[in-house]
C-alpha atoms as a PDB file:
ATOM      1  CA  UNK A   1      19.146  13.711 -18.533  1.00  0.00           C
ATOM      2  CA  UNK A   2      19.311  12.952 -15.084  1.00  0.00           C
ATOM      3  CA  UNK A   3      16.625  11.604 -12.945  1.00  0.00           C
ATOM      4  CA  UNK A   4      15.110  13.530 -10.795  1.00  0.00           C
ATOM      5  CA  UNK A   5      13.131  10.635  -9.231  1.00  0.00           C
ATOM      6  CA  UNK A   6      13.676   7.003  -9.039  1.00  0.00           C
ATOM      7  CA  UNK A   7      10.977   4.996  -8.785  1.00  0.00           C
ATOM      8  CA  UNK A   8      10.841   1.661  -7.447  1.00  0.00           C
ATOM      9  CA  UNK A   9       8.203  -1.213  -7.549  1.00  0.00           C
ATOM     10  CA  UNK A  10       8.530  -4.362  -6.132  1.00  0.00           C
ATOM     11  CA  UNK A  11       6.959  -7.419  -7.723  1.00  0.00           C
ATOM     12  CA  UNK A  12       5.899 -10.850  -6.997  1.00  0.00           C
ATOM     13  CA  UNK A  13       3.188 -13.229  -9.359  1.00  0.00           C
ATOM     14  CA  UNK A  14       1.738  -9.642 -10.354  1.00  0.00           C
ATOM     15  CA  UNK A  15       2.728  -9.985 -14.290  1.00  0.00           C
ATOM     16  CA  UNK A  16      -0.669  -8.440 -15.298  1.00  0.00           C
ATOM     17  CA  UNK A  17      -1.373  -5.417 -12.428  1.00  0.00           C
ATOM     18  CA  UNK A  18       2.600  -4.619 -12.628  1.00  0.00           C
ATOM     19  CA  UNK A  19       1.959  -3.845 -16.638  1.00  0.00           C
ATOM     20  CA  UNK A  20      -0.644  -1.580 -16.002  1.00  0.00           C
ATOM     21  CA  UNK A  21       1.444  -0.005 -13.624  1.00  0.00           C
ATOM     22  CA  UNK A  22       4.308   0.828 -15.595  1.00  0.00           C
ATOM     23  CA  UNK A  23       2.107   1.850 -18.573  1.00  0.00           C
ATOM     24  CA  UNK A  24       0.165   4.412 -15.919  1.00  0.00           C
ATOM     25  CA  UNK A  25       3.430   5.837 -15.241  1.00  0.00           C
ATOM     26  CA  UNK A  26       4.671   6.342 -18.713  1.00  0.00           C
ATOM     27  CA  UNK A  27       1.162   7.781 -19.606  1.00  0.00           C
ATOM     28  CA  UNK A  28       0.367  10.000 -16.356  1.00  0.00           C
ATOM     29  CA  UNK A  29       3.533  10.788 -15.650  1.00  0.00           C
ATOM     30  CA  UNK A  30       5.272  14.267 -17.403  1.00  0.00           C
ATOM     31  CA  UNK A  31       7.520  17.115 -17.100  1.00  0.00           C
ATOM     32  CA  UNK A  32       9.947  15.341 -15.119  1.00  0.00           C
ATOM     33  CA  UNK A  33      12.766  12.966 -15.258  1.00  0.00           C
ATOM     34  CA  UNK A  34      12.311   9.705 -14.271  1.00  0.00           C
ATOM     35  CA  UNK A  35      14.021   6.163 -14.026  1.00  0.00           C
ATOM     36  CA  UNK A  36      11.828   3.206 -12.828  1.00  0.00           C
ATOM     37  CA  UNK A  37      13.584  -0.456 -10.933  1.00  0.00           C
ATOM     38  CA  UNK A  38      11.526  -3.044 -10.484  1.00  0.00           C
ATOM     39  CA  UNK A  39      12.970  -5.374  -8.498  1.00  0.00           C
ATOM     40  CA  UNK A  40      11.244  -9.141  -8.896  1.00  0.00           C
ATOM     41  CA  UNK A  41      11.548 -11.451  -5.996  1.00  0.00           C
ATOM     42  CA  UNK A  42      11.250 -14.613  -7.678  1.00  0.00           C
ATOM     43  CA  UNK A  43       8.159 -14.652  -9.681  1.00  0.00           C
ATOM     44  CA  UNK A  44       6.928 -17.798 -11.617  1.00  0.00           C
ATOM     45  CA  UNK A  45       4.035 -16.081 -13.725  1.00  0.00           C
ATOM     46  CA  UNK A  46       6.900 -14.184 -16.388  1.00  0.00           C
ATOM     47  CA  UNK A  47       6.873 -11.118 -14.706  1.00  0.00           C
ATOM     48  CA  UNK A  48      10.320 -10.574 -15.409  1.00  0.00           C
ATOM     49  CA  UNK A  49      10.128 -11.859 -18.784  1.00  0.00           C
ATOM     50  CA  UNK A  50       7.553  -9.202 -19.489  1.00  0.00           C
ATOM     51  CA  UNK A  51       9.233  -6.227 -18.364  1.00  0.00           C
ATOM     52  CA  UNK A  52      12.293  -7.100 -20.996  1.00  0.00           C
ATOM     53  CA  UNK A  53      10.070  -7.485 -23.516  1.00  0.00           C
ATOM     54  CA  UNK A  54       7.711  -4.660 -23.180  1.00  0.00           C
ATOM     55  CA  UNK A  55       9.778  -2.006 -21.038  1.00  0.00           C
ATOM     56  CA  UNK A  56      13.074  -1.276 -22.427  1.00  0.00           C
ATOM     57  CA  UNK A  57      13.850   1.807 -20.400  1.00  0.00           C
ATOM     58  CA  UNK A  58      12.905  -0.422 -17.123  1.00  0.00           C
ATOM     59  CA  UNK A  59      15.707  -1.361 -14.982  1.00  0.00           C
ATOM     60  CA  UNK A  60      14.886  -4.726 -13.750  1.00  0.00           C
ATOM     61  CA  UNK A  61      16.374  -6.540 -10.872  1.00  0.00           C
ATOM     62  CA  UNK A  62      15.717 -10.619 -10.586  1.00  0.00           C
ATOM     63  CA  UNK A  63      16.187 -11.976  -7.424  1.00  0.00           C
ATOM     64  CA  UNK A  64      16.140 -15.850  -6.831  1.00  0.00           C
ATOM     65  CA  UNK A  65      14.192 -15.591  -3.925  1.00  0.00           C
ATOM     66  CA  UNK A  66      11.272 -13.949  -2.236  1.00  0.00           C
ATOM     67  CA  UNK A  67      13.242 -11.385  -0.322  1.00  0.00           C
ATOM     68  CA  UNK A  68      10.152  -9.706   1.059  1.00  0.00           C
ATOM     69  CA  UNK A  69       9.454  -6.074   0.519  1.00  0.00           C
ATOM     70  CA  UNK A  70      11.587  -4.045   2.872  1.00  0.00           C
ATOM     71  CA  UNK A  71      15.230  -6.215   1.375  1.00  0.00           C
ATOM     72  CA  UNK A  72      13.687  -5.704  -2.423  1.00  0.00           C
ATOM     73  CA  UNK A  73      13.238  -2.096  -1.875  1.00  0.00           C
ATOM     74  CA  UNK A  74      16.664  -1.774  -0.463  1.00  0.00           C
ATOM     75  CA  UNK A  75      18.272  -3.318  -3.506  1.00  0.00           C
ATOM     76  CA  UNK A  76      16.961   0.295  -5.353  1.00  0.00           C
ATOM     77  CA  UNK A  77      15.959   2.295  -3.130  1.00  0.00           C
ATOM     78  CA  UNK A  78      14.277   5.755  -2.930  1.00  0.00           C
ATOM     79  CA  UNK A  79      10.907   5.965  -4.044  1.00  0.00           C
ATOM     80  CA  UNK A  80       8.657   3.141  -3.304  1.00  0.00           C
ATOM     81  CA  UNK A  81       5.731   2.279  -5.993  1.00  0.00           C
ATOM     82  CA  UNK A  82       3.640  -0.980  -5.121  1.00  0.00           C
ATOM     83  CA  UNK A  83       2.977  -3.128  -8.022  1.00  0.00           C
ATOM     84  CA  UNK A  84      -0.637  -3.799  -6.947  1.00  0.00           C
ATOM     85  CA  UNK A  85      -1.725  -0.254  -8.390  1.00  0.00           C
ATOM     86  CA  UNK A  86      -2.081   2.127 -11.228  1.00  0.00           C
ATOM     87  CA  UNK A  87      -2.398   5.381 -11.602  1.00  0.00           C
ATOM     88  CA  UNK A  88      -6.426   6.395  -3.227  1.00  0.00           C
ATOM     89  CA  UNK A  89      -4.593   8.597  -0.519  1.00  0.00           C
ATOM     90  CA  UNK A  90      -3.672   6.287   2.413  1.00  0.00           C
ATOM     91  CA  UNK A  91      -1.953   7.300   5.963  1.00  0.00           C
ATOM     92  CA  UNK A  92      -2.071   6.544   9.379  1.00  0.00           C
ATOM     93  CA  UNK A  93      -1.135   7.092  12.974  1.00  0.00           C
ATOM     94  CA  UNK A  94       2.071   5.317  14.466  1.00  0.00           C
ATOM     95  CA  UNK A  95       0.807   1.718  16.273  1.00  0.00           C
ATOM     96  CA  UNK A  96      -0.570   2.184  19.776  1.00  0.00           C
ATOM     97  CA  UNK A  97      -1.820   0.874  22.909  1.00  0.00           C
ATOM     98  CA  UNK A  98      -5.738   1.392  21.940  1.00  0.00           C
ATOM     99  CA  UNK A  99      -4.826  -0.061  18.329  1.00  0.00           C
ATOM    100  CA  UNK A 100      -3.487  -2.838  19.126  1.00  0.00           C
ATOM    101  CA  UNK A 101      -6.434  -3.679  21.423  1.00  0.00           C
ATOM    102  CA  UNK A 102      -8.675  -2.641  18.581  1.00  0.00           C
ATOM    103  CA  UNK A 103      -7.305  -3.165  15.144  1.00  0.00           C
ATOM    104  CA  UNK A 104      -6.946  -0.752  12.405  1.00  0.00           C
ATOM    105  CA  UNK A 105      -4.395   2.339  12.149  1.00  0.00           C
ATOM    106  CA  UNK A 106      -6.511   4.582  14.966  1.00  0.00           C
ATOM    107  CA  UNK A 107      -9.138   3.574  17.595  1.00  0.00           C
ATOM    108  CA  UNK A 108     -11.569   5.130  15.307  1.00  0.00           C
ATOM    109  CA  UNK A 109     -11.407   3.220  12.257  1.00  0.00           C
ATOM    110  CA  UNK A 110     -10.546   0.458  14.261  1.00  0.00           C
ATOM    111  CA  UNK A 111     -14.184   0.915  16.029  1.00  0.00           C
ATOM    112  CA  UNK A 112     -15.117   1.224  12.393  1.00  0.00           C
ATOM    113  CA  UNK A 113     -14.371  -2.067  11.785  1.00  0.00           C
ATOM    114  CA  UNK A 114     -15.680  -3.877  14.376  1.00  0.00           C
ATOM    115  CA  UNK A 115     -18.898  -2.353  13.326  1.00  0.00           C
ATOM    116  CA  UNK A 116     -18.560  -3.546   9.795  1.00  0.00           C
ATOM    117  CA  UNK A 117     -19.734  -0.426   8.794  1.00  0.00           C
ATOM    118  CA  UNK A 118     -19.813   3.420   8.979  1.00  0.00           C
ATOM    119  CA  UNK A 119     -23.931   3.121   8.872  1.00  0.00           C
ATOM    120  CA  UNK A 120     -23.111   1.519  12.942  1.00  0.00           C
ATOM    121  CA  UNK A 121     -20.315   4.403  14.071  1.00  0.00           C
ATOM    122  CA  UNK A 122     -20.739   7.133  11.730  1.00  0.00           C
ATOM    123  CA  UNK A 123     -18.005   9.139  13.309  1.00  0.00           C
ATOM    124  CA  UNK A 124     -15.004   6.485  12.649  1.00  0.00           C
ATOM    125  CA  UNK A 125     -12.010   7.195  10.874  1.00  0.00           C
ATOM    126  CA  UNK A 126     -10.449  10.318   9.891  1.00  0.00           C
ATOM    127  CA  UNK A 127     -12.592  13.751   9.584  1.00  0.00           C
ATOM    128  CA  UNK A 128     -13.260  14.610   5.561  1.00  0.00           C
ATOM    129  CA  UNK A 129     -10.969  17.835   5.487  1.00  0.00           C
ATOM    130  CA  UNK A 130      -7.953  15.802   6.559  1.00  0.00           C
ATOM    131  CA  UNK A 131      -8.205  14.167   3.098  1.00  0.00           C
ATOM    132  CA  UNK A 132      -9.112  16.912   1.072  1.00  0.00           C
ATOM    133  CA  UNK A 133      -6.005  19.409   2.040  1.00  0.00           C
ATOM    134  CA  UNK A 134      -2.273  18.901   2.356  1.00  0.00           C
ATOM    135  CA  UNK A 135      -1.309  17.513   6.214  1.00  0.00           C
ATOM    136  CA  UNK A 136       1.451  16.390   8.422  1.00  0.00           C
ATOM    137  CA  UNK A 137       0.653  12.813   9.423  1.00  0.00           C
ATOM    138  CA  UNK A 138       2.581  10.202  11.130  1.00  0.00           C
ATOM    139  CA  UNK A 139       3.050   7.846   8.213  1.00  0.00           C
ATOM    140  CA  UNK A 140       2.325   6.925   4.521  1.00  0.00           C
ATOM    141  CA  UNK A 141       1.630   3.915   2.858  1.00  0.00           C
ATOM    142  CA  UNK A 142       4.346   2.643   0.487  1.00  0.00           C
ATOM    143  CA  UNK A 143       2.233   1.976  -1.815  1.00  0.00           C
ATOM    144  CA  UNK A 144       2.565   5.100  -2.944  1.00  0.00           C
ATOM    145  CA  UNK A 145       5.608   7.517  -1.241  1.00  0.00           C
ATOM    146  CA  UNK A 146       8.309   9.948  -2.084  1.00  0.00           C
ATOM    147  CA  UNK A 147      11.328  10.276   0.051  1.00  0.00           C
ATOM    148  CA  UNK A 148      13.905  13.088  -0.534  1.00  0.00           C
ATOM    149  CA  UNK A 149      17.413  11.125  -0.683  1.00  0.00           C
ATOM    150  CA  UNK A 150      19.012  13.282   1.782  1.00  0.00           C
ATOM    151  CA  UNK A 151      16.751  11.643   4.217  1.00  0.00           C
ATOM    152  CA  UNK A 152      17.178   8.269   3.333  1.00  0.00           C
ATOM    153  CA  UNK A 153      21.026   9.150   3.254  1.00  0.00           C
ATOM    154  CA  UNK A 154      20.147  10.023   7.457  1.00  0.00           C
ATOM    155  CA  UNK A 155      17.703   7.595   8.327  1.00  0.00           C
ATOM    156  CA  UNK A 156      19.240   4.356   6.152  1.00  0.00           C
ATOM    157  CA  UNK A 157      17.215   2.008   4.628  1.00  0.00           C
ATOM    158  CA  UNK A 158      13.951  -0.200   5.498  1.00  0.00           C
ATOM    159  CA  UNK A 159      14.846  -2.389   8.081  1.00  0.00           C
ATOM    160  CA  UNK A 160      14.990  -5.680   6.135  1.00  0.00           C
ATOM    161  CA  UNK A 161      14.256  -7.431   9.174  1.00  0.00           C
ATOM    162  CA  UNK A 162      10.663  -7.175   8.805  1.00  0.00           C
ATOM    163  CA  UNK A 163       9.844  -9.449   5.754  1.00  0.00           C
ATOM    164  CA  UNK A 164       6.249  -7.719   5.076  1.00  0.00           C
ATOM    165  CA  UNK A 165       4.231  -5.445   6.549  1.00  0.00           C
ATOM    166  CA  UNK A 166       5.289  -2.484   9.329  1.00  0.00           C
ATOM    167  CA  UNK A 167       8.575  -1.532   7.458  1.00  0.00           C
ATOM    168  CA  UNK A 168       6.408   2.111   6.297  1.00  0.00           C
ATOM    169  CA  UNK A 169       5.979   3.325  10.294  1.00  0.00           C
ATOM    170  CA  UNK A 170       9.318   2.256  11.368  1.00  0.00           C
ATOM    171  CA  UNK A 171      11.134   4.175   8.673  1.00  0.00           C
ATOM    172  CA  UNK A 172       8.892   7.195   8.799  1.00  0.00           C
ATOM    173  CA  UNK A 173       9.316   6.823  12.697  1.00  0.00           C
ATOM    174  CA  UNK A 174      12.866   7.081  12.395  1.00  0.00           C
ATOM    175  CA  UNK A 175      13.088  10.205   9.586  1.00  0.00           C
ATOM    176  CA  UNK A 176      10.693  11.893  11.961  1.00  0.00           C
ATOM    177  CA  UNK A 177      12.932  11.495  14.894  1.00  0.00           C
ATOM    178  CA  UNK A 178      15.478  12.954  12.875  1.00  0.00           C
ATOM    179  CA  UNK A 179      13.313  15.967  12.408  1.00  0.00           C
ATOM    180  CA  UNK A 180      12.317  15.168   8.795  1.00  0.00           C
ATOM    181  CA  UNK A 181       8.233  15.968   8.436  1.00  0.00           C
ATOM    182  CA  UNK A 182       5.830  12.832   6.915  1.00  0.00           C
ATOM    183  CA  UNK A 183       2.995  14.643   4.650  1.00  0.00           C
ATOM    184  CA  UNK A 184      -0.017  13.864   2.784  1.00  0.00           C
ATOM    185  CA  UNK A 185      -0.395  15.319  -0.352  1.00  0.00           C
ATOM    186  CA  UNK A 186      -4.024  14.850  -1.442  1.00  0.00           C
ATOM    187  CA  UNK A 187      -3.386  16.405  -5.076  1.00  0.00           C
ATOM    188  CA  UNK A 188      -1.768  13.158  -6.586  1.00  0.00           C
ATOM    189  CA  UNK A 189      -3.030   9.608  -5.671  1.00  0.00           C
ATOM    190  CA  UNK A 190      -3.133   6.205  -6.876  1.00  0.00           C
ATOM    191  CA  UNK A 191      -5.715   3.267  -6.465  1.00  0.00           C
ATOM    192  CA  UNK A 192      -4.464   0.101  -4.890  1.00  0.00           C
ATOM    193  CA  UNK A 193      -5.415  -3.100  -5.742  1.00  0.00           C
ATOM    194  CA  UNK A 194      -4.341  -4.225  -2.034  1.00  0.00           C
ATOM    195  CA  UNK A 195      -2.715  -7.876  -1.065  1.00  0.00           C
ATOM    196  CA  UNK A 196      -2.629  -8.632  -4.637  1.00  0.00           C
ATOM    197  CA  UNK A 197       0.540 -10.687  -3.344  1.00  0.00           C
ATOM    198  CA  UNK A 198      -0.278 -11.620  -0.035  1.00  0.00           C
ATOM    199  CA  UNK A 199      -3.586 -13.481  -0.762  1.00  0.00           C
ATOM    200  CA  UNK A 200      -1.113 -15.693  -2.985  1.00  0.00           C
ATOM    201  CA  UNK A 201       0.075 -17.522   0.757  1.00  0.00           C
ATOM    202  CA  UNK A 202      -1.983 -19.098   3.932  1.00  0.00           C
ATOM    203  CA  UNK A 203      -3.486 -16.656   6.052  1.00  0.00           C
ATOM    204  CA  UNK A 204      -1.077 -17.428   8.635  1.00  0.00           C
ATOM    205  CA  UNK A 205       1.825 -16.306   7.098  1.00  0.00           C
ATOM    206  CA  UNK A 206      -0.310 -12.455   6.703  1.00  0.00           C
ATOM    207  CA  UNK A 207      -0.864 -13.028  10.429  1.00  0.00           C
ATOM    208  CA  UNK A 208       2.513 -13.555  11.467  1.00  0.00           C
ATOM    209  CA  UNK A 209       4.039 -10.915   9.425  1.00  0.00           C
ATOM    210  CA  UNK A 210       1.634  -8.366  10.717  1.00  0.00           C
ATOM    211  CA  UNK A 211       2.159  -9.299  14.281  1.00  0.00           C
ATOM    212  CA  UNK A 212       6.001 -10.103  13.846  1.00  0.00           C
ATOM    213  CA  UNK A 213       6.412  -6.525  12.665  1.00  0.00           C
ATOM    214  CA  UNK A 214       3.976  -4.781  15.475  1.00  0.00           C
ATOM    215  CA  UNK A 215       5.693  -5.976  18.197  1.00  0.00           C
ATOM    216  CA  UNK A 216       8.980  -5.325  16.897  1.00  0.00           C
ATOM    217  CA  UNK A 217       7.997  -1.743  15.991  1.00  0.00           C
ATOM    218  CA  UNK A 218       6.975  -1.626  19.932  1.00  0.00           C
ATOM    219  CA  UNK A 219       9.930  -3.185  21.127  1.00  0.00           C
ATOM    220  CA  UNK A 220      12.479  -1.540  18.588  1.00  0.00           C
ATOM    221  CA  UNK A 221      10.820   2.272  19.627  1.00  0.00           C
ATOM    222  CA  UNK A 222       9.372   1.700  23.027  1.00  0.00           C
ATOM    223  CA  UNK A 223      11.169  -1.008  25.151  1.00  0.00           C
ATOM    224  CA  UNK A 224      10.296  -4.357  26.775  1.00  0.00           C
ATOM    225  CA  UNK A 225       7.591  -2.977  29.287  1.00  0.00           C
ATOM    226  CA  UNK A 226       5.502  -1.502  26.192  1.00  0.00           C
ATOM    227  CA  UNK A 227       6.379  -4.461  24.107  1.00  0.00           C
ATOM    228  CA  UNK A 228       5.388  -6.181  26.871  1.00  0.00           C
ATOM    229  CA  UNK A 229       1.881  -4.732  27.377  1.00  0.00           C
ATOM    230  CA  UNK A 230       0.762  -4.382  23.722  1.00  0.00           C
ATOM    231  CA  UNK A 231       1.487  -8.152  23.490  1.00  0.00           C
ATOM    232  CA  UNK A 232      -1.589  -8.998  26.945  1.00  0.00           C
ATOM    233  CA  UNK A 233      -3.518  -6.670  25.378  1.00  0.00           C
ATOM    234  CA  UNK A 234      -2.943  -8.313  21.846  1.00  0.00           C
ATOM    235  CA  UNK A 235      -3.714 -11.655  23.182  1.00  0.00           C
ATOM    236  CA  UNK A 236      -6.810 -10.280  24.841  1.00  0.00           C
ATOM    237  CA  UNK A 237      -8.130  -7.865  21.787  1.00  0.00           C
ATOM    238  CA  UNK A 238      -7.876 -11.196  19.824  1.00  0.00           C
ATOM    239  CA  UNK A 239      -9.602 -13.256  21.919  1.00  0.00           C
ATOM    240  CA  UNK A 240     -12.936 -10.633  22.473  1.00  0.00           C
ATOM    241  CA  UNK A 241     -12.997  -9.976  18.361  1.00  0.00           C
ATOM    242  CA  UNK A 242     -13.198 -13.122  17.551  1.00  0.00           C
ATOM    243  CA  UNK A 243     -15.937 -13.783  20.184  1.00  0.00           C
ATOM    244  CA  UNK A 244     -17.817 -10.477  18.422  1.00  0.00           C
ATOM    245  CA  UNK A 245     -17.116 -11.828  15.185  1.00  0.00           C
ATOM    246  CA  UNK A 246     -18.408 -15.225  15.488  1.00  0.00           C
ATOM    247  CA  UNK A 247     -21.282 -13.576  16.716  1.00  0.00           C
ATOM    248  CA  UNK A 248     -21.674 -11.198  13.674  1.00  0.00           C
ATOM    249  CA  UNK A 249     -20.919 -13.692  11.983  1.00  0.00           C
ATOM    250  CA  UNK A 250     -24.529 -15.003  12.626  1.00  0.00           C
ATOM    251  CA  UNK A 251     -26.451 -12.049  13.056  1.00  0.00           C
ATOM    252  CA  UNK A 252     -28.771 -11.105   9.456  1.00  0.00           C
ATOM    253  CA  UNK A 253     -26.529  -8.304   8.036  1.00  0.00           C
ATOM    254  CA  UNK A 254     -26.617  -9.946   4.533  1.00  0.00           C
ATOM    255  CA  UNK A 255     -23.967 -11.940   2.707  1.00  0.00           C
ATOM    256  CA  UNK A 256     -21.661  -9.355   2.020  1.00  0.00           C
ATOM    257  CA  UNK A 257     -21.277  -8.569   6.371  1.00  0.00           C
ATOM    258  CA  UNK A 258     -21.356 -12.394   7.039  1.00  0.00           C
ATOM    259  CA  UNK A 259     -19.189 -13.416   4.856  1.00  0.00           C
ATOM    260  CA  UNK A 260     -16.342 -10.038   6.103  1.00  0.00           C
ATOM    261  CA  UNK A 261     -17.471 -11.523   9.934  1.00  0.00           C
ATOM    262  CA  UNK A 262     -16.061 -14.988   8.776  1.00  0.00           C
ATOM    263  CA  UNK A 263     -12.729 -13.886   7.548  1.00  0.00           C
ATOM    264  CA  UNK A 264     -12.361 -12.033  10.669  1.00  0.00           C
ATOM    265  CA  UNK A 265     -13.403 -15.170  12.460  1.00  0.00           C
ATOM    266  CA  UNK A 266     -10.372 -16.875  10.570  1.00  0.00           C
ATOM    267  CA  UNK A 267      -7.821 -13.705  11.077  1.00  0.00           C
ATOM    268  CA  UNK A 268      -8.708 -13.921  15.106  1.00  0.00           C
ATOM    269  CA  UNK A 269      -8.084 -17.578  15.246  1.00  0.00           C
ATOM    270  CA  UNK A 270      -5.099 -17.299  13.780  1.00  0.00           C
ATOM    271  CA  UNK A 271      -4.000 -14.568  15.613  1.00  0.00           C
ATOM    272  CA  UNK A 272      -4.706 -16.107  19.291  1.00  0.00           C
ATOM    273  CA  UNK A 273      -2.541 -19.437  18.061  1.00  0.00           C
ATOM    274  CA  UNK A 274       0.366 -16.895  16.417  1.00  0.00           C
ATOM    275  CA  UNK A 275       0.362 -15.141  20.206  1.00  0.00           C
ATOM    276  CA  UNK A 276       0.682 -18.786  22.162  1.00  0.00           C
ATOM    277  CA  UNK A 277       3.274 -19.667  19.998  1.00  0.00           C
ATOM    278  CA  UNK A 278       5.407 -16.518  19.859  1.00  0.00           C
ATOM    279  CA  UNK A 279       7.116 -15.759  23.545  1.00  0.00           C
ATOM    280  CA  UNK A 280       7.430 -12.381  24.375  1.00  0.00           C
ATOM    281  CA  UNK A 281      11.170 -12.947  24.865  1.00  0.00           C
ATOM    282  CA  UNK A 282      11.448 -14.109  21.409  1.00  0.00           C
ATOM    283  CA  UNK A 283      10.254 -11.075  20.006  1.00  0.00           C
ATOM    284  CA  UNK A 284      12.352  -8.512  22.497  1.00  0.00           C
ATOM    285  CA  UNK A 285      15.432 -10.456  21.073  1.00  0.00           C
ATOM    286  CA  UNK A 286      13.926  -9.717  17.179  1.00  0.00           C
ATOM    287  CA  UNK A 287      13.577  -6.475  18.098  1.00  0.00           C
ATOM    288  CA  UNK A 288      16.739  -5.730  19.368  1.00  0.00           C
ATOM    289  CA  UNK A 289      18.309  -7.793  15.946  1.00  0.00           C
ATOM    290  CA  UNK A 290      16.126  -5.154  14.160  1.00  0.00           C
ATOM    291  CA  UNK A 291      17.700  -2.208  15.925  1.00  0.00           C
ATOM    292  CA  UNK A 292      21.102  -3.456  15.003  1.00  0.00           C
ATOM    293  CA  UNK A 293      20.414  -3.765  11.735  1.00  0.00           C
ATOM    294  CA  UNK A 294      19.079  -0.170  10.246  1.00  0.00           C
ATOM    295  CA  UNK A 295      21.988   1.326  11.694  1.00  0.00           C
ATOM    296  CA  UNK A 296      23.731   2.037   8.050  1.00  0.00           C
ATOM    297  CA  UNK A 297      23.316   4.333   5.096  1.00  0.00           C
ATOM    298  CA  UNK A 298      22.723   3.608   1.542  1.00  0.00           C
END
């Protein structure tokens, strides 16, 4: 029979989460015809050995390298299915001036954040209804996402330019400038076991892809006088959280708040010394390399 959806996970040093993965699928998943890839970038923990042995009807890529998540994806393409899940709705607003000053995907649950907690801005974040009802947003997380191939086929692949992190908004950017429509569907989910891979490498390396692929998502979509902008207000966004932090960081909130203050303390420091060692020129040029290279179909 043939598929009707392809689904695609890619893996790194997640042997144990990516089992219960594919054995959610088989279990949850009925009625339709299916074919699963998982494409491995190079794990050391047996993750590939463990999908031949336990998942026959897996098709299983092994790559000799960490190829990063938007290059891994391409290899298979179609449906993207984290491996740091099984069987938690997430979306967001495209990157922006105010969120790039504040954090977060919107100025609201970026406020959110810098509060540490709804109890200090109880109006942060989305309103309830948009999660309980089918709705047009401007992006979904690929931890969970269903493209149609046609679009794919219009839009080409994930720009494999951006190693981690970002590659989600740029492609949805680009179907929806073709006039395809992004939407959340609350009636099927998944819960994430988020940065089960990331938290594997320095905190530096998360910083640097996150930043790497916001400013090339401003630069690639917006120009150098946006680019340009986001990156001052980056550098002074940075600098004023991680004077707030280090001040939450002593304030009594309990443990729990103290101990999510230092991490952003950490994040913040690494961010300022990411922006003084990044040019703005630098990352016009990446951006325009990025443009170039999503201009091609599957």
């Amino acid at each position: 029979m043939t598929p009707k959806v392809s689904i695609i996970i890619v893996s790194w040093n997640t042997r144990e989460l990516l089992r219960q993965c594919l054995r959610s699928i088989y279990h949850e998943t009925h009625d339709v015809a299916f074919e699963i890839f998982v494409v491995d970038n190079a794990s050391k923990d047996g993750t590939p050995e463990m999908v031949e042995a336990e998942f026959k009807g897996v098709l299983l890529l092994r790559n000799h390298e960490n190829l990063g998540f938007a290059r891994a994806n391409n290899q298979a393409k179609c449906t993207m299915f984290n491996p740091d899940m099984t069987f938690q709705a997430c979306f967001a607003t495209f990157p922006t001036f105010g969120t790039v000053l504040l954090g977060g995907s919107t100025p609201t649950v970026a406020l959110q954040s810098l509060f540490l907690t709804k109890r200090f801005f109880k109006t942060a974040g989305y309103r309830p209804e948009v999660y309980e009802q089918p709705n047009r947003v401007d992006w979904i997380m690929g931890a969970f996402m269903m493209v149609r191939r046609e679009a794919i086929s219009e839009a080409g692949l994930l720009d494999e330019n951006l190693f981690m992190y970002g590659e989600e908004p740029d492609w949805c950017y680009r179907m929806a400038r073709l006039g395809w429509e992004i939407w959340y569907y609350p009636e099927k989910g998944v819960i994430q076991y988020g940065g089960q891979s990331t938290k594997q490498r320095p905190l530096k390396d998360e910083v640097s892809w996150l930043m790497t692929s916001q400013y090339r998502f401003f630069g690639k979509h917006h120009g150098q006088a946006y680019l340009t902008s986001c990156f001052v207000v980056g550098v002074v966004g940075s600098a004023l959280k991680l004077v707030l932090f280090l001040i939450l960081k002593h304030v009594p909130l309990g443990a729990q708040h103290r101990a999510y203050a230092a991490r952003k303390v950490d994040f913040f420091r690494e961010a300022l010394k990411w922006h003084a060692s990044n040019p703005i020129s630098s990352l016009m040029s990446s951006a325009r390399v990025a443009t170039n290279g999503v201009e091609h179909s599957p």
